[in-house]
Structure formats: structure tokens, C-alpha cells
N, C-alpha and C. Protein backbone atom coordinates (compact mmCIF):
# COMPACT_ATOMS: atom_id res chain seq x y z
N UNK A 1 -99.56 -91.87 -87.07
CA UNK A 1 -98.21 -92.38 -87.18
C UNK A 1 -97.86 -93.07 -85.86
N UNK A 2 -97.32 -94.60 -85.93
CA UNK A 2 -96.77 -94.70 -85.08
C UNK A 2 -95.51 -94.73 -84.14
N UNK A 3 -95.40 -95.11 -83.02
CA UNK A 3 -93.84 -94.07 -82.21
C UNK A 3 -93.11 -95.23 -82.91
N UNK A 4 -92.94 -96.22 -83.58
CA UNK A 4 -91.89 -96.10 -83.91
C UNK A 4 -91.34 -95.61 -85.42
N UNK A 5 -92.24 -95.35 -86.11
CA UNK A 5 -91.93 -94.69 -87.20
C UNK A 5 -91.98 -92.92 -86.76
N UNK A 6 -92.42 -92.81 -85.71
CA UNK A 6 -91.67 -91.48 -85.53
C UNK A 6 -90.78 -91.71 -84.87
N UNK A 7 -89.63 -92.54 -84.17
CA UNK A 7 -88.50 -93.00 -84.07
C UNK A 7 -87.65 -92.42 -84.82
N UNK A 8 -87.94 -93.00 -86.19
CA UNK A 8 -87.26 -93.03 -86.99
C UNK A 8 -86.91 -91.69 -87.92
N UNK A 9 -88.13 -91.03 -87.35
CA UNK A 9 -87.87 -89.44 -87.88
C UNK A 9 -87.08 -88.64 -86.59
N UNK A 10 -86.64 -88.81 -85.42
CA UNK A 10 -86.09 -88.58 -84.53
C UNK A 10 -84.70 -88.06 -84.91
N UNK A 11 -84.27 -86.88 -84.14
CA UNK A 11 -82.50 -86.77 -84.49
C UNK A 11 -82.19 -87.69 -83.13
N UNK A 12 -80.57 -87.89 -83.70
CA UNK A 12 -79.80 -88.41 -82.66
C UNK A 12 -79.17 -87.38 -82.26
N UNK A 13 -78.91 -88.15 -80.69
CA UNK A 13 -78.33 -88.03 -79.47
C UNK A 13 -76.79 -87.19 -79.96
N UNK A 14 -76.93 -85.41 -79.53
CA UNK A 14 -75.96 -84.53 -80.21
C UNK A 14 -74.63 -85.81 -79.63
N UNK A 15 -73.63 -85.31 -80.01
CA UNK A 15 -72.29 -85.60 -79.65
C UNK A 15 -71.90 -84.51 -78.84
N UNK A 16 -70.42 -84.82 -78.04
CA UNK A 16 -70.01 -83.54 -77.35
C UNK A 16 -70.95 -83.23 -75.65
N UNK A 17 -71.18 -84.58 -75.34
CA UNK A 17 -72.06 -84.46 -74.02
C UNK A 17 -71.30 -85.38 -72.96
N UNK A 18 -70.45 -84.61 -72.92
CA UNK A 18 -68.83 -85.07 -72.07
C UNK A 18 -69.00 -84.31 -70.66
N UNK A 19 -70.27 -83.87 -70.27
CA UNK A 19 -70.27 -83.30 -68.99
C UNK A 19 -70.97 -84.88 -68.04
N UNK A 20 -70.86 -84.91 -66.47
CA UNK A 20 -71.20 -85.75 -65.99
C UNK A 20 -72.67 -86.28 -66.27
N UNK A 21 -72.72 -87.67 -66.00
CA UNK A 21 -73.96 -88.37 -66.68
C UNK A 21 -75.19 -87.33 -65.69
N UNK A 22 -75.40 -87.34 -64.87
CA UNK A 22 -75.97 -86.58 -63.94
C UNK A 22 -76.50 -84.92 -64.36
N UNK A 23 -75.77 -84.76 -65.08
CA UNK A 23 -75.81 -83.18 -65.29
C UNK A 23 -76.12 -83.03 -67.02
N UNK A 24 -76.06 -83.99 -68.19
CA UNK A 24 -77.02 -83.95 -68.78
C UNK A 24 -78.49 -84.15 -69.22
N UNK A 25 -79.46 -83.02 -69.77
CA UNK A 25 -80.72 -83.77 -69.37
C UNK A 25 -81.10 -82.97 -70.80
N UNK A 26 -82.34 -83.70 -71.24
CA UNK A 26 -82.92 -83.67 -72.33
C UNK A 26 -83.93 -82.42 -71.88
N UNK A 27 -84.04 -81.37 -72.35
CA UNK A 27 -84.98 -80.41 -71.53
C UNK A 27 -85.97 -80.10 -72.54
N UNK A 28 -86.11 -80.80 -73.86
CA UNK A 28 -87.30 -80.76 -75.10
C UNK A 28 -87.55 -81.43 -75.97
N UNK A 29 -88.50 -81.78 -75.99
CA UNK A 29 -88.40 -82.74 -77.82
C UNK A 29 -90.11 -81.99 -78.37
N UNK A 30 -89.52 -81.77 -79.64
CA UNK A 30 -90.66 -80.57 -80.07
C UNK A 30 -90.72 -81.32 -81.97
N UNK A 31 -92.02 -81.43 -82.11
CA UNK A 31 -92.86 -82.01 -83.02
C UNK A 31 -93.56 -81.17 -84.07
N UNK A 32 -93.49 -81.32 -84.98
CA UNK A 32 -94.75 -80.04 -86.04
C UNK A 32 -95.63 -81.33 -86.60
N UNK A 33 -97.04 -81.20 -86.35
CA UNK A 33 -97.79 -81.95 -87.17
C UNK A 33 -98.40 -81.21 -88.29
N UNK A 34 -97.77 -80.49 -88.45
CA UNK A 34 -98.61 -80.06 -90.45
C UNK A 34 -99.14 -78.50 -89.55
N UNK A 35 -99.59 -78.15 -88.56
CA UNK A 35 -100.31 -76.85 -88.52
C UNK A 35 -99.56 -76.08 -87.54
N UNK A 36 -98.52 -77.03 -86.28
CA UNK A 36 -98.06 -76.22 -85.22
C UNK A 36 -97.40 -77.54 -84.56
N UNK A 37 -96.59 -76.96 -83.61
CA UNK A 37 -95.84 -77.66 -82.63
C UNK A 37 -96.55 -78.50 -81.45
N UNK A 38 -95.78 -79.36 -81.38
CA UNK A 38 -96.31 -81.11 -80.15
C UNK A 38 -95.56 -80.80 -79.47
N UNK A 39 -95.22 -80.53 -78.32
CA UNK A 39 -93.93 -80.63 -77.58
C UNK A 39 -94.12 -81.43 -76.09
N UNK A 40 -93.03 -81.97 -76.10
CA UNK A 40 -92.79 -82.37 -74.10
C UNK A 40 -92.07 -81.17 -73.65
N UNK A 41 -91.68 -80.81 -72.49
CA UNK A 41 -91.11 -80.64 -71.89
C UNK A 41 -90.31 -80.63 -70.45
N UNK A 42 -89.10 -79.97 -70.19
CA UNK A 42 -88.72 -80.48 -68.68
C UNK A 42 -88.22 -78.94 -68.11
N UNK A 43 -89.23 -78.64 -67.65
CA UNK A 43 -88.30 -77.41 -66.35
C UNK A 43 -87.24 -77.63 -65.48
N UNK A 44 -85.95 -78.19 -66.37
CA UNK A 44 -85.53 -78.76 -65.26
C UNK A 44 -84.16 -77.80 -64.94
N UNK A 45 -83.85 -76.78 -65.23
CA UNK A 45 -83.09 -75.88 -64.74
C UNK A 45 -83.74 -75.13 -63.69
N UNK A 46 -82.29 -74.55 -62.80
CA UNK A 46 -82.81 -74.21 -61.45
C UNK A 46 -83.28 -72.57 -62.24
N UNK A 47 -82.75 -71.85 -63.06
CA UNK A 47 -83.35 -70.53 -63.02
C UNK A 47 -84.07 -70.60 -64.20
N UNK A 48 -85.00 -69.94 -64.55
CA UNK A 48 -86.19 -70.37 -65.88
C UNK A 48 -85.29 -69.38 -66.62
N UNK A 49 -84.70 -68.03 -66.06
CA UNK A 49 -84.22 -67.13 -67.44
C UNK A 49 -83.07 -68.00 -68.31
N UNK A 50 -82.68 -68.94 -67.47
CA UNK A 50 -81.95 -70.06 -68.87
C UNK A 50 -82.52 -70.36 -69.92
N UNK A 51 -83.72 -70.14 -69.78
CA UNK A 51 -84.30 -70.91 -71.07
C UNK A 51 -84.46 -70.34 -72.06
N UNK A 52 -84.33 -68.26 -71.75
CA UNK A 52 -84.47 -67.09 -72.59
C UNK A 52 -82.57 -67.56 -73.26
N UNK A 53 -81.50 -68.08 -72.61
CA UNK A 53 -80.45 -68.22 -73.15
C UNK A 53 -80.64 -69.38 -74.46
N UNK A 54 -81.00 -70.36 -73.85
CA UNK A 54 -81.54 -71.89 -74.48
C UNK A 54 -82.38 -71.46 -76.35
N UNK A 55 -83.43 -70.62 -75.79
CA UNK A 55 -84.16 -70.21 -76.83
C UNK A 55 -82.90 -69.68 -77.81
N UNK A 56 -82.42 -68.35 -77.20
CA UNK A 56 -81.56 -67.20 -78.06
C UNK A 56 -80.52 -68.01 -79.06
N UNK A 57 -79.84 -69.64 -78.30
CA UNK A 57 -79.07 -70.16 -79.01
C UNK A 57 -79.81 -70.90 -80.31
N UNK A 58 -80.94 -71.47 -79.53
CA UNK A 58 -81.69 -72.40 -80.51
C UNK A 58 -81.80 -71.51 -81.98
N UNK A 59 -82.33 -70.32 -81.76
CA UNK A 59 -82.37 -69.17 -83.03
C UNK A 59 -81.26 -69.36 -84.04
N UNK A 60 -80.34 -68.83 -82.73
CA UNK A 60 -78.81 -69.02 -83.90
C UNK A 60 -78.47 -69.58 -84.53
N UNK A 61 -78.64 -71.16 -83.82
CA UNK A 61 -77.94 -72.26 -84.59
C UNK A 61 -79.50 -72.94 -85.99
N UNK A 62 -80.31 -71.85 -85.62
CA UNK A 62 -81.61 -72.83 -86.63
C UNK A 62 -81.19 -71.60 -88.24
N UNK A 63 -80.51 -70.09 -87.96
CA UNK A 63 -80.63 -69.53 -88.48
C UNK A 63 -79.53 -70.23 -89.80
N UNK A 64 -78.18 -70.77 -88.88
CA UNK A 64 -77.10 -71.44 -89.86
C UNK A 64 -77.37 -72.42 -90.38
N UNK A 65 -78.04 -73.10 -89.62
CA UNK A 65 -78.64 -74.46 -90.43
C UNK A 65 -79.40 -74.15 -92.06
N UNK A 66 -80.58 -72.90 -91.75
CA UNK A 66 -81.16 -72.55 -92.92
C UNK A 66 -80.16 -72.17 -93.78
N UNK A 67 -79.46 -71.31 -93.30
CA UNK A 67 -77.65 -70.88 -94.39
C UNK A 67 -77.40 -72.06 -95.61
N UNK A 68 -76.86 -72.72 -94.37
CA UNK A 68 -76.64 -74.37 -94.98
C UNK A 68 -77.26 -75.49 -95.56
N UNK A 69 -78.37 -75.41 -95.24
CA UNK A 69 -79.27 -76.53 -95.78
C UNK A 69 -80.00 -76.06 -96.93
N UNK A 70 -80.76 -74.88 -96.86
CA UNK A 70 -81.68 -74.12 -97.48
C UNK A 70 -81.46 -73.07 -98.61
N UNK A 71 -79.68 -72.31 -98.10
CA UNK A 71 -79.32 -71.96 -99.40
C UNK A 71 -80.15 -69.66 -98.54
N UNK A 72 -80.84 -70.36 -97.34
CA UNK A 72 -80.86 -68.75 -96.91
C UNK A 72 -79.64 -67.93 -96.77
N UNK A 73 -79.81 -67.05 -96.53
CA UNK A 73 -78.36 -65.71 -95.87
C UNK A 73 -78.85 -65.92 -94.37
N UNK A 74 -77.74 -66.08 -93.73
CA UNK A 74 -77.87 -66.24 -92.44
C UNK A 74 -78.67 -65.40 -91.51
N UNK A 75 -78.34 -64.18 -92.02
CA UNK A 75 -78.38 -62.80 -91.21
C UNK A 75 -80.28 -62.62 -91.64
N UNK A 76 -80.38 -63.06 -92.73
CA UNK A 76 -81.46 -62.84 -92.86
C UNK A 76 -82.88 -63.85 -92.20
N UNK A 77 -82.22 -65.31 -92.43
CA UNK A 77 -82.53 -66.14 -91.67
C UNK A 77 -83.33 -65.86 -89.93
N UNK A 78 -82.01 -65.31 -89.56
CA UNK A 78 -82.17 -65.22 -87.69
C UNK A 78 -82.83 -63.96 -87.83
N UNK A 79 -82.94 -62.60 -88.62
CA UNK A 79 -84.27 -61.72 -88.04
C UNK A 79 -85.09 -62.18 -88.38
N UNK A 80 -85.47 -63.38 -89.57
CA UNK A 80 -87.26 -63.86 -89.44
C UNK A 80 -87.31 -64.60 -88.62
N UNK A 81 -86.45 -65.21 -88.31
CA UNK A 81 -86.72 -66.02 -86.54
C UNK A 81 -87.23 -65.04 -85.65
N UNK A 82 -86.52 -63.86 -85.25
CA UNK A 82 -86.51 -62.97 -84.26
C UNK A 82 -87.59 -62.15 -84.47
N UNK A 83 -87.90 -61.94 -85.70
CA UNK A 83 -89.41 -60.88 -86.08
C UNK A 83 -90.53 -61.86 -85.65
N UNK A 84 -90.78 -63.58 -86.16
CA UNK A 84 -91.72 -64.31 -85.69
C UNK A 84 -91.81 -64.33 -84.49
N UNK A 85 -90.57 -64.64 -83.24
CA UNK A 85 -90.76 -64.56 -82.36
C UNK A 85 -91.47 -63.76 -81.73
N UNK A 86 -91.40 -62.23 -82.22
CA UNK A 86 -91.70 -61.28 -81.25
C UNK A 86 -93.52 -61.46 -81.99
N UNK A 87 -93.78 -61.31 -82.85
CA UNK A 87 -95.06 -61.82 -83.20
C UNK A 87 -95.84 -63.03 -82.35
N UNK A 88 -95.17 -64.20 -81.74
CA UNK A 88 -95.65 -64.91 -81.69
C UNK A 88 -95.77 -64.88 -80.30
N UNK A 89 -94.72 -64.41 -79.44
CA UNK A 89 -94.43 -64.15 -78.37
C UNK A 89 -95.24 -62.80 -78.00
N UNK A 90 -95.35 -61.93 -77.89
CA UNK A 90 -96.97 -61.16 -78.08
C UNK A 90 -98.63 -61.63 -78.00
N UNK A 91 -98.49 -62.69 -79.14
CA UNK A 91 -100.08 -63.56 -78.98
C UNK A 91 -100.05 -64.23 -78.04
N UNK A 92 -98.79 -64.92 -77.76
CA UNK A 92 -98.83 -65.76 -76.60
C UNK A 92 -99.20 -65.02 -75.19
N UNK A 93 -98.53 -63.87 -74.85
CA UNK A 93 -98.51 -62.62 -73.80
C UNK A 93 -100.26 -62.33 -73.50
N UNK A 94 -100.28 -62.24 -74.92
CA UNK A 94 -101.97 -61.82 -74.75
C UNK A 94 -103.22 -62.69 -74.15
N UNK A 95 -102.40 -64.66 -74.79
CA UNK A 95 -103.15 -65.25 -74.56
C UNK A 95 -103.22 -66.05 -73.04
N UNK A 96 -101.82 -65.76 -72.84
CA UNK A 96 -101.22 -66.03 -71.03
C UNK A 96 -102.76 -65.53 -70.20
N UNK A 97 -102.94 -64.34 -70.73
CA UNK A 97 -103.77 -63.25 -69.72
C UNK A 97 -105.29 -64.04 -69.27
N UNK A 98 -105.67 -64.68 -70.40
CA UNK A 98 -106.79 -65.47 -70.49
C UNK A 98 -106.94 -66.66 -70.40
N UNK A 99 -106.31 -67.62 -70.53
CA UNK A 99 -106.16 -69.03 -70.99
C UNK A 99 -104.95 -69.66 -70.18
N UNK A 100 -105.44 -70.79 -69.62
CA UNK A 100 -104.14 -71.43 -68.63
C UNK A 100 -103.27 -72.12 -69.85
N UNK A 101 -102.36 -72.83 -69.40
CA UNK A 101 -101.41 -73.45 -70.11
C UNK A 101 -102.03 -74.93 -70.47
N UNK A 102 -101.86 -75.69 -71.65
CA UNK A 102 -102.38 -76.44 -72.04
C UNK A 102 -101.48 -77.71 -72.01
């Protein structure tokens, strides 16, 4: 596929980013090709445990979306988020131990 037809599969630019130009920053853009996630990323906060906040919201708001879009129960939604996580977050733990970052 090319970038600009993945362009076009792109979300837009949230609304509500009324803080100084300076102080917003794009800190992910994350991809599924059919088996797992593509991602960029930007470390660009000064403390990394932001990103345990960043994540916790991302959950939330993916759990309402499923509510809404999908026709899930919310509640039920965000513990299979939170049960995968800890599944996935585990293999990852395990695989930290052995394997550099890719």
C-alpha cells in the first residue's frame, strides 16, 4: 500500500488542541497490518510514567468507542483490554529479558 492511500486511511487531527503550538506533540501513530502493530514513536515527555497515564486513557476511551461503534458493554469492553494487556505485557516482560528493542 502506498503512503498515500494510507493517508487516506489516517484519522484526523483531534480537535480541542488549544494548548500552545509548542506544547502539542504527536507522541504515536500506530498501524495493524493484518497480524500486529507498525508503530512510530516519540519519547517525548519529560517523565516516561506518563505514558502508563497515556496508555490507561487510551484503554478507556477505546473501551467506549467499542460501546458505541460495536454495540459492546463498556465495562466489559475495558477488562478485555486490561486482561490482554496484562497478557501481553508479561510476554513482553519476558521478552525485554532477552531481546533488545526492535
Amino acid at each position: 500500500m502506498d503512503a498515500a492511500a494510507l493517508e487516506q486511511r489516517s484519522l484526523p487531527i483531534p480537535e480541542g488542541l488549544n494548548a500552545p503550538e509548542d506544547q502539542v506533540i504527536e507522541l504515536a501513530r500506530v498501524w495493524w497490518n493484518g497480524t500486529g502493530p507498525i508503530m512510530n514513536i516519540r519519547p517525548a515527555l519529560a517523565e516516561p510514567g506518563n505514558i502508563g497515564v497515556v496508555l490507561a486513557e487510551l484503554a478507556w476511551h477505546y473501551s467506549h468507542a467499542y460501546a458505541e461503534h460495536h454495540g459492546f458493554d463498556q465495562a466489559a469492553a475495558f477488562k478485555s483490554i486490561c486482561d490482554s494487556w496484562d497478557k501481553a505485557h508479561a510476554q513482553a516482560s519476558a521478552t525485554a529479558k532477552t531481546e533488545p528493542a526492535q
